[in-house]
N, C-alpha and C. Protein backbone atom coordinates (compact mmCIF):
# COMPACT_ATOMS: atom_id res chain seq x y z
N UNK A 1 0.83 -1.19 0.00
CA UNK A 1 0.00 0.00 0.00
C UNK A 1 0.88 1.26 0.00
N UNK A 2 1.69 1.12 0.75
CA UNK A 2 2.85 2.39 0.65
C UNK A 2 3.65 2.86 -0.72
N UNK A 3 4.05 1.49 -1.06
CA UNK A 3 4.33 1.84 -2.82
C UNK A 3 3.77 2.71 -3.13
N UNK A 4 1.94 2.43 -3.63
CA UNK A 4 1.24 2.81 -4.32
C UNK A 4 0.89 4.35 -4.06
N UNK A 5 0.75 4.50 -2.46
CA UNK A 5 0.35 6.25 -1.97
C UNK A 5 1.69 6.57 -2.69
N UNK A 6 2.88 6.25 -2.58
CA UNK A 6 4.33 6.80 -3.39
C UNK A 6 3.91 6.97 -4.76
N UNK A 7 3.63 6.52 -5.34
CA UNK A 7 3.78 6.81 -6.98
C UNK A 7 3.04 7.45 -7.15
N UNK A 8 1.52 7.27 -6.56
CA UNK A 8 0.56 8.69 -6.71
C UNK A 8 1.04 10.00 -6.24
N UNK A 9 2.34 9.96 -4.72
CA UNK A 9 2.72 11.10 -4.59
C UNK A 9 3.40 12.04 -5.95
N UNK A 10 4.35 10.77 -6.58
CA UNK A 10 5.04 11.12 -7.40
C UNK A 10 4.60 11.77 -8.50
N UNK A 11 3.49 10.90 -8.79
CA UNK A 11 2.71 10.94 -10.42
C UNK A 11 2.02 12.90 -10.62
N UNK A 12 1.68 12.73 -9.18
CA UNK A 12 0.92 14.10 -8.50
C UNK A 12 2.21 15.36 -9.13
N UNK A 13 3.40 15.09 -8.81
CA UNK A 13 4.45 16.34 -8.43
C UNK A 13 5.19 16.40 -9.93
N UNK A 14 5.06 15.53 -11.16
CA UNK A 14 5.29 15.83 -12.26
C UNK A 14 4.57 16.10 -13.55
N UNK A 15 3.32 16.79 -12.69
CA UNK A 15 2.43 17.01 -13.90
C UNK A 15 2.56 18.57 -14.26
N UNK A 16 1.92 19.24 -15.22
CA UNK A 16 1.75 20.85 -15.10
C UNK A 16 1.10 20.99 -13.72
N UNK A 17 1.81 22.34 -13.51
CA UNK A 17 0.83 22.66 -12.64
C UNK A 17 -0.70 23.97 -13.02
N UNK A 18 -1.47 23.21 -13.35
CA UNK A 18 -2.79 24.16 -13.85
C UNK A 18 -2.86 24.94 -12.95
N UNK A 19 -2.40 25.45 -11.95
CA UNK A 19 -2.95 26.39 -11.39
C UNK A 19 -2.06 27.90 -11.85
N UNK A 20 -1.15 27.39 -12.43
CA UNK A 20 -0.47 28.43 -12.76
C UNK A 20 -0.50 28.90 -14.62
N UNK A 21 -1.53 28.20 -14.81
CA UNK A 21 -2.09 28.39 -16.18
C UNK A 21 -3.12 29.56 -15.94
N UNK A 22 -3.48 29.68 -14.68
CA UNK A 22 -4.32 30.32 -14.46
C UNK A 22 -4.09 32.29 -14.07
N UNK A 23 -2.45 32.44 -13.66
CA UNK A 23 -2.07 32.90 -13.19
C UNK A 23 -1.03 34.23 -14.40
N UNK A 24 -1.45 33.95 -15.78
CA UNK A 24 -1.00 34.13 -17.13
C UNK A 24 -1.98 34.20 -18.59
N UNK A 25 -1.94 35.17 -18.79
CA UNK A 25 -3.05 35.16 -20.19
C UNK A 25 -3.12 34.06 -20.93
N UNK A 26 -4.08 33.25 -20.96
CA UNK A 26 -4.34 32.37 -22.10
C UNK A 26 -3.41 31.75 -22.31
N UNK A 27 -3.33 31.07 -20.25
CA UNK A 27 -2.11 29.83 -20.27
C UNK A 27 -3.05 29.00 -20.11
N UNK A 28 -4.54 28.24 -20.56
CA UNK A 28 -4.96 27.24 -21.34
C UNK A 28 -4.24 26.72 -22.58
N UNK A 29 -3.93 27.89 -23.22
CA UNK A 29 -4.07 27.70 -24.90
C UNK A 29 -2.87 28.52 -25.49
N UNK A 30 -1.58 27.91 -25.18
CA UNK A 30 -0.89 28.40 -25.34
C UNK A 30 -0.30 27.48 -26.60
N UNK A 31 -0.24 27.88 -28.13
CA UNK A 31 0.02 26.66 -28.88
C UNK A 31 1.80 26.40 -28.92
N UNK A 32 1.66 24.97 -29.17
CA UNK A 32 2.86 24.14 -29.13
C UNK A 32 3.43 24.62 -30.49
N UNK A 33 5.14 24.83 -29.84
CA UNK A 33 5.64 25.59 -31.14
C UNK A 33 6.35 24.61 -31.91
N UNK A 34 6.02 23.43 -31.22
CA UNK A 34 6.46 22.01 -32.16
C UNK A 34 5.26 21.72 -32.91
N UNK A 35 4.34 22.37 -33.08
CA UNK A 35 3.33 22.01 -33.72
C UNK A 35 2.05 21.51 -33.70
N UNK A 36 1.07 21.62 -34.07
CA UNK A 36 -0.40 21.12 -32.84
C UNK A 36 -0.84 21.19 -31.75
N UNK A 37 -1.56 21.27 -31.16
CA UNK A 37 -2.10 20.99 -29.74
C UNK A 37 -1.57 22.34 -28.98
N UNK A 38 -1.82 21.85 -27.32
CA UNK A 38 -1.41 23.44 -26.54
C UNK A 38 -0.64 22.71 -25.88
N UNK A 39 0.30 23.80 -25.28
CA UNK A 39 1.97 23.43 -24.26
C UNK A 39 0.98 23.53 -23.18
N UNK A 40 0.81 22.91 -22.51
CA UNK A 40 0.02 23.19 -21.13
C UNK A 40 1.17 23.53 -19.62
N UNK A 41 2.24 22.54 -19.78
CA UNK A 41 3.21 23.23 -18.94
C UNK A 41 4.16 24.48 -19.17
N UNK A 42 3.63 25.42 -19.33
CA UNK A 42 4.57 26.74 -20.05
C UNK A 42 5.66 27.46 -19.89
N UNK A 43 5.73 26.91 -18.14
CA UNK A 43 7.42 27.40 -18.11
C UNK A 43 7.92 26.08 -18.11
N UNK A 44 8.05 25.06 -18.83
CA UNK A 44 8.57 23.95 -18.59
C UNK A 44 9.11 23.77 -20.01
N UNK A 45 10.23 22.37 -20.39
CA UNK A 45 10.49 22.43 -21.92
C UNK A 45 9.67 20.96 -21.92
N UNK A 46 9.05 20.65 -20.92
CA UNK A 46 7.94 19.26 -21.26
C UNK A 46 6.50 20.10 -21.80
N UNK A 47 6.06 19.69 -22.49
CA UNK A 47 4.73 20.06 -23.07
C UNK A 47 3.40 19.60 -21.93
N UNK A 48 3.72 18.71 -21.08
CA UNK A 48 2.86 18.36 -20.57
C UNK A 48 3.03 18.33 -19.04
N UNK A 49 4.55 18.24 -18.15
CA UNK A 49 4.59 17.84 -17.05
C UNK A 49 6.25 19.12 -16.53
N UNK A 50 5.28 19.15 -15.42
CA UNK A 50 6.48 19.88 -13.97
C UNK A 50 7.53 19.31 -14.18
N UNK A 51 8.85 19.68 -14.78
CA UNK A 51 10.03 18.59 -14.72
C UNK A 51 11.28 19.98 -14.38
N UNK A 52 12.18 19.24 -14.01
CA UNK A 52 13.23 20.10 -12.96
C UNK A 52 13.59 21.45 -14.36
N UNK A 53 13.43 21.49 -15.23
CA UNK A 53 14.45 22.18 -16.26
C UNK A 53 12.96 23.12 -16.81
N UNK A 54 13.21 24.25 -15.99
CA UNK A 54 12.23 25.42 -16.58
C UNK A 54 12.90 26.01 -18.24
N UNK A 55 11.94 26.15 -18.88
CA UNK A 55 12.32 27.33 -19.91
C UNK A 55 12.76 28.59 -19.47
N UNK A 56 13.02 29.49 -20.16
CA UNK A 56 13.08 31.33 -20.12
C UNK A 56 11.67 31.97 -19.23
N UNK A 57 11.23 31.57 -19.85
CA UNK A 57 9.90 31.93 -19.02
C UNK A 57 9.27 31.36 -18.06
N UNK A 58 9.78 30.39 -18.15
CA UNK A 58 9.51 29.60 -16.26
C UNK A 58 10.43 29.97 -15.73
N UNK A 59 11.50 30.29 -15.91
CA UNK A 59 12.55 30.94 -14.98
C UNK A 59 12.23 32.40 -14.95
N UNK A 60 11.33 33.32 -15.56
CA UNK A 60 11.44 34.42 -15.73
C UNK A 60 10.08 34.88 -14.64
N UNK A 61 9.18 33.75 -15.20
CA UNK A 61 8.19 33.72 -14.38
C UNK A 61 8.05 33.23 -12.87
N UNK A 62 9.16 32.91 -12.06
CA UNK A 62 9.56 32.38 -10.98
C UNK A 62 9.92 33.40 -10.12
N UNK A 63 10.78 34.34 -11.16
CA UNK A 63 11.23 35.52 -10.55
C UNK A 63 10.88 36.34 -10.27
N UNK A 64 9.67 36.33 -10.93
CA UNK A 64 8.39 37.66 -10.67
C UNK A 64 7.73 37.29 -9.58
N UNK A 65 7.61 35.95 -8.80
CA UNK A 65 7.00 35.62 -8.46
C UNK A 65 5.77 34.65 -8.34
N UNK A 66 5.58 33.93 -9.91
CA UNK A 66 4.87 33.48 -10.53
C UNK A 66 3.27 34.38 -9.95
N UNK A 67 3.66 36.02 -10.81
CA UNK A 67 2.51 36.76 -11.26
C UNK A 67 2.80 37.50 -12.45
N UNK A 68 1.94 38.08 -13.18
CA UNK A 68 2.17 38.08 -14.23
C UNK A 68 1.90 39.70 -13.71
N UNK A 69 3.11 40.29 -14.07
CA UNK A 69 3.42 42.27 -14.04
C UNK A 69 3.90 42.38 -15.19
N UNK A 70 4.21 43.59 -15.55
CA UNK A 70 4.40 44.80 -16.66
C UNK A 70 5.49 44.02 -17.10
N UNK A 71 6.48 43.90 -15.92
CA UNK A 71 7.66 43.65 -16.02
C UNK A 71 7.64 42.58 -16.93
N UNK A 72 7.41 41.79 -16.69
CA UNK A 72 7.24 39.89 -16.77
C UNK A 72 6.64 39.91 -18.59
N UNK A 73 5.31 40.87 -18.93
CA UNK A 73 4.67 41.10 -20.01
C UNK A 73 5.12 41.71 -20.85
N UNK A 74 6.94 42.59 -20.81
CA UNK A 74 6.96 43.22 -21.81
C UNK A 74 8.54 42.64 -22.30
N UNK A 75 8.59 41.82 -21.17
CA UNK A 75 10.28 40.83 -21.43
C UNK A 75 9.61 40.28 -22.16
N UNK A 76 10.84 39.60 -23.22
CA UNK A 76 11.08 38.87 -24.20
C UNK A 76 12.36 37.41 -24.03
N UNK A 77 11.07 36.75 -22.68
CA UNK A 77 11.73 35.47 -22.30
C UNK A 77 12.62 34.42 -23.17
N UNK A 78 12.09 34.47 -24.61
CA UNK A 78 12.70 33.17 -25.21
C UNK A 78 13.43 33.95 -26.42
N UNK A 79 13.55 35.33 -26.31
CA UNK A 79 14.48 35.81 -27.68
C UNK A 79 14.63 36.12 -28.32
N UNK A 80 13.00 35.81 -29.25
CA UNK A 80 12.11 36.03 -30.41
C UNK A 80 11.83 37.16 -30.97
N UNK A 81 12.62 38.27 -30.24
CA UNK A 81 11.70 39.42 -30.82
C UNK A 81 10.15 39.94 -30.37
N UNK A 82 9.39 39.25 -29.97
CA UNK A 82 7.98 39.60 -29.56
C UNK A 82 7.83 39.74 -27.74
N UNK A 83 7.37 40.18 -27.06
CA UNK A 83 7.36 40.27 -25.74
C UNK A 83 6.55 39.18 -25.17
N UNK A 84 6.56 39.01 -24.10
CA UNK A 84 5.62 37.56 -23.71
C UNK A 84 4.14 38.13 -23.50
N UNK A 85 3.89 39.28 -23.53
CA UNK A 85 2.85 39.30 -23.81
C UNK A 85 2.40 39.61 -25.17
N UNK A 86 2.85 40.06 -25.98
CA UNK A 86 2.12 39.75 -27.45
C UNK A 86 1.73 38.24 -27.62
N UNK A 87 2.61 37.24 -27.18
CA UNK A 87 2.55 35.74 -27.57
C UNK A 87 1.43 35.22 -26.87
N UNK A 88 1.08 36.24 -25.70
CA UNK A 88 0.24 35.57 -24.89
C UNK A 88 -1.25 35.95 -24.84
N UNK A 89 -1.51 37.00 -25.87
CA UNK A 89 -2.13 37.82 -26.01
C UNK A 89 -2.89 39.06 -24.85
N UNK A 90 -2.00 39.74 -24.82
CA UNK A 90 -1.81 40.87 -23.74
C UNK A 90 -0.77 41.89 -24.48
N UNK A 91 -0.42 42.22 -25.29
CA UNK A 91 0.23 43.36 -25.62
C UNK A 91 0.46 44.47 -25.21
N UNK A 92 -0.20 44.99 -24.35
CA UNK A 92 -0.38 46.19 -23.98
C UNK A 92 -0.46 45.97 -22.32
N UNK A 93 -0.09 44.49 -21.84
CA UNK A 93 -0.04 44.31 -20.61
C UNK A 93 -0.96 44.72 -19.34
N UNK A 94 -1.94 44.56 -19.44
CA UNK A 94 -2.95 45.14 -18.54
C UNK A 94 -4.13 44.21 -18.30
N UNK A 95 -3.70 42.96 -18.63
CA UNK A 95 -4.62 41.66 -18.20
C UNK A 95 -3.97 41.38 -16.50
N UNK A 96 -5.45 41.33 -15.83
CA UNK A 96 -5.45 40.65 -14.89
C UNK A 96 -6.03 39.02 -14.12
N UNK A 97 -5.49 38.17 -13.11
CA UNK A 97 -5.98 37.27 -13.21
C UNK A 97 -7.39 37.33 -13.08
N UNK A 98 -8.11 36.20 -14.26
CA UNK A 98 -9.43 35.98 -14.27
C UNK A 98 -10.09 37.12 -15.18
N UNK A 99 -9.74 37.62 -15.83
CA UNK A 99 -10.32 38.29 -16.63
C UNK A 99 -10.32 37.71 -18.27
N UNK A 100 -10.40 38.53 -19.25
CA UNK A 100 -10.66 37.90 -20.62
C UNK A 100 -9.37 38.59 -21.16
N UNK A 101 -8.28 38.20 -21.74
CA UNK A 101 -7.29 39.00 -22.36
C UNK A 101 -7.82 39.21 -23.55
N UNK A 102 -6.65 40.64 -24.42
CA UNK A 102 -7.13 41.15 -25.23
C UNK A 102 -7.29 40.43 -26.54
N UNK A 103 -6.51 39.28 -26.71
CA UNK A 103 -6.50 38.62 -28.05
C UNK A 103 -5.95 37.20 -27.56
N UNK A 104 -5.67 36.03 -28.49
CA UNK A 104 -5.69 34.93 -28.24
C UNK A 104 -4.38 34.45 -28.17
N UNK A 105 -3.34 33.68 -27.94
CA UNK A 105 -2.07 33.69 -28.13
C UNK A 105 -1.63 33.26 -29.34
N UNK A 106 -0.79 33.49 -29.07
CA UNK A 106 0.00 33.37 -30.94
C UNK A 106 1.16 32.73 -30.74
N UNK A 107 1.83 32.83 -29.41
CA UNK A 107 3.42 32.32 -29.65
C UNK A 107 3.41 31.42 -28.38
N UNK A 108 4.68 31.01 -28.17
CA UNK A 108 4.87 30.28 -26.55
C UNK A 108 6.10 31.42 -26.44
N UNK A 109 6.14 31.86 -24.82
CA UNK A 109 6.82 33.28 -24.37
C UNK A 109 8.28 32.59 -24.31
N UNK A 110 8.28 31.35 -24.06
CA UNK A 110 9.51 30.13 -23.18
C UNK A 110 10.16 29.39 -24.62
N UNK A 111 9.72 29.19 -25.77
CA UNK A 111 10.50 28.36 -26.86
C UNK A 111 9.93 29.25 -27.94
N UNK A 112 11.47 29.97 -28.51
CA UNK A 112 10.99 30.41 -29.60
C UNK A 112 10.72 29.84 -30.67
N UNK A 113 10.04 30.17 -31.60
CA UNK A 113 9.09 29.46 -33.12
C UNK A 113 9.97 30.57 -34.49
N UNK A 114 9.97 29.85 -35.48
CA UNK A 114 10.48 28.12 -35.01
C UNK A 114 11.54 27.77 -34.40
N UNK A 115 11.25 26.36 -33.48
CA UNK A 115 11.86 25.97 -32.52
C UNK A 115 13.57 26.24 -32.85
N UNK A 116 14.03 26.34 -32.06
CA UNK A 116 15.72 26.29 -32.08
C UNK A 116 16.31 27.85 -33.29
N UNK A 117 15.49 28.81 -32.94
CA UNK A 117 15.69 29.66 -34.52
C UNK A 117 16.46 30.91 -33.39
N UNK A 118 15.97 30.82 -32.18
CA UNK A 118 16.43 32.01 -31.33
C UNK A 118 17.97 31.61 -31.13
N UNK A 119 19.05 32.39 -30.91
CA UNK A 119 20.57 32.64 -30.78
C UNK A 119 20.29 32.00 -29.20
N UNK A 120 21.09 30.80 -29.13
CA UNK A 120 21.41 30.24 -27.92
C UNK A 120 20.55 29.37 -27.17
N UNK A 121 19.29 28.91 -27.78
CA UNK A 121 18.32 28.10 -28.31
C UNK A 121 18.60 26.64 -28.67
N UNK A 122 18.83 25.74 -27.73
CA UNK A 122 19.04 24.19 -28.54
C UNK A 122 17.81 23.26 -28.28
N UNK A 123 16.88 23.77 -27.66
CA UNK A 123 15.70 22.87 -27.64
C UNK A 123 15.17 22.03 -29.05
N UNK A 124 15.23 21.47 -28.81
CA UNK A 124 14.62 20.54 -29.81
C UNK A 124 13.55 19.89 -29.94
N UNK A 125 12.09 19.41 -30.56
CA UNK A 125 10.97 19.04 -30.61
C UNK A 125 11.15 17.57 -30.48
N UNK A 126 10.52 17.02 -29.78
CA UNK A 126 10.42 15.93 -29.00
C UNK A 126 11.53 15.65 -27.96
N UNK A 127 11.98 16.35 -27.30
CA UNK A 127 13.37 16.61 -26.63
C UNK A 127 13.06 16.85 -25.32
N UNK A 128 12.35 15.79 -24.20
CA UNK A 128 11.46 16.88 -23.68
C UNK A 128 11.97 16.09 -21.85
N UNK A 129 13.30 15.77 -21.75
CA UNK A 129 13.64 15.58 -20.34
C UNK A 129 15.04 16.16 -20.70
N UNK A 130 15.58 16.12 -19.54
CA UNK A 130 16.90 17.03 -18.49
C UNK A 130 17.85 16.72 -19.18
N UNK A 131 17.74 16.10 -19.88
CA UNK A 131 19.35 15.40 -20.47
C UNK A 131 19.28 15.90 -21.99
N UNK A 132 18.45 16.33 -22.76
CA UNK A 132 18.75 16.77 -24.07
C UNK A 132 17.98 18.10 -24.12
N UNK A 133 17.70 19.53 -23.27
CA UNK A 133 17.34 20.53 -23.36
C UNK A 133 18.66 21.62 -22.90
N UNK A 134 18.26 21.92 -23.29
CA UNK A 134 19.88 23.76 -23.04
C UNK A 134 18.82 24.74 -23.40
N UNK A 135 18.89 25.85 -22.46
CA UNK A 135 18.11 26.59 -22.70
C UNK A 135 19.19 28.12 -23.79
């Protein structure tokens, strides 16, 4: 029985954490810049799960506090040229939590598109544990 409460602890502590989807413009639907579907873990370079190796913007977003300010919305976490809030749709930075942002997202703030195109950038698409990401 102890196993089992263990792996559920575990299974529990490497997923996204949705609550912090919540905490960021139109971190539901943030599209995958490998292509299809949404990155649901967004400061992460896993598409899907909490894993030790944040992106630019999970590290950027850590530092703010994991809240989303001026500051945080007009950096340009992954390199790209666009601010994390244009990508996130907030441009003009004045979304608060729980409200409706101004437009829909367009980019991911954490991996620039296309993937590996930003200067100092080795992420790679399907690349998605500790041992083959460099931010």
């Amino acid at each position: 029985m102890f196993g089992f409460v263990l792996a559920l602890v575990i299974i529990g502590t490497i997923r996204a954490f949705p609550t912090y989807q919540d905490f960021i413009p139109n971190g539901h639907n943030v599209p995958n810049p490998c292509g299809g579907g949404i990155w649901l873990a967004v400061g992460h370079y896993n598409p899907t799960q909490h894993t030790i190796d944040k992106n630019p913007f999970g590290l950027d977003f850590r530092a703010a506090g994991h809240t989303w300010t001026v500051a945080l919305c007009n950096k340009d976490s992954d390199g790209d040229g666009k601010t994390n809030g244009e990508e996130l749709g907030d441009p003009k930075c004045v979304w608060t939590k729980g409200a409706t942002p101004a437009g829909s997202a367009t980019g991911h703030p954490g991996i620039c598109n296309p993937v590996g195109s930003c200067s100092g950038q080795q992420f790679r698409c399907g690349c998605v544990d500790h041992d083959c990401v460099i931010g």
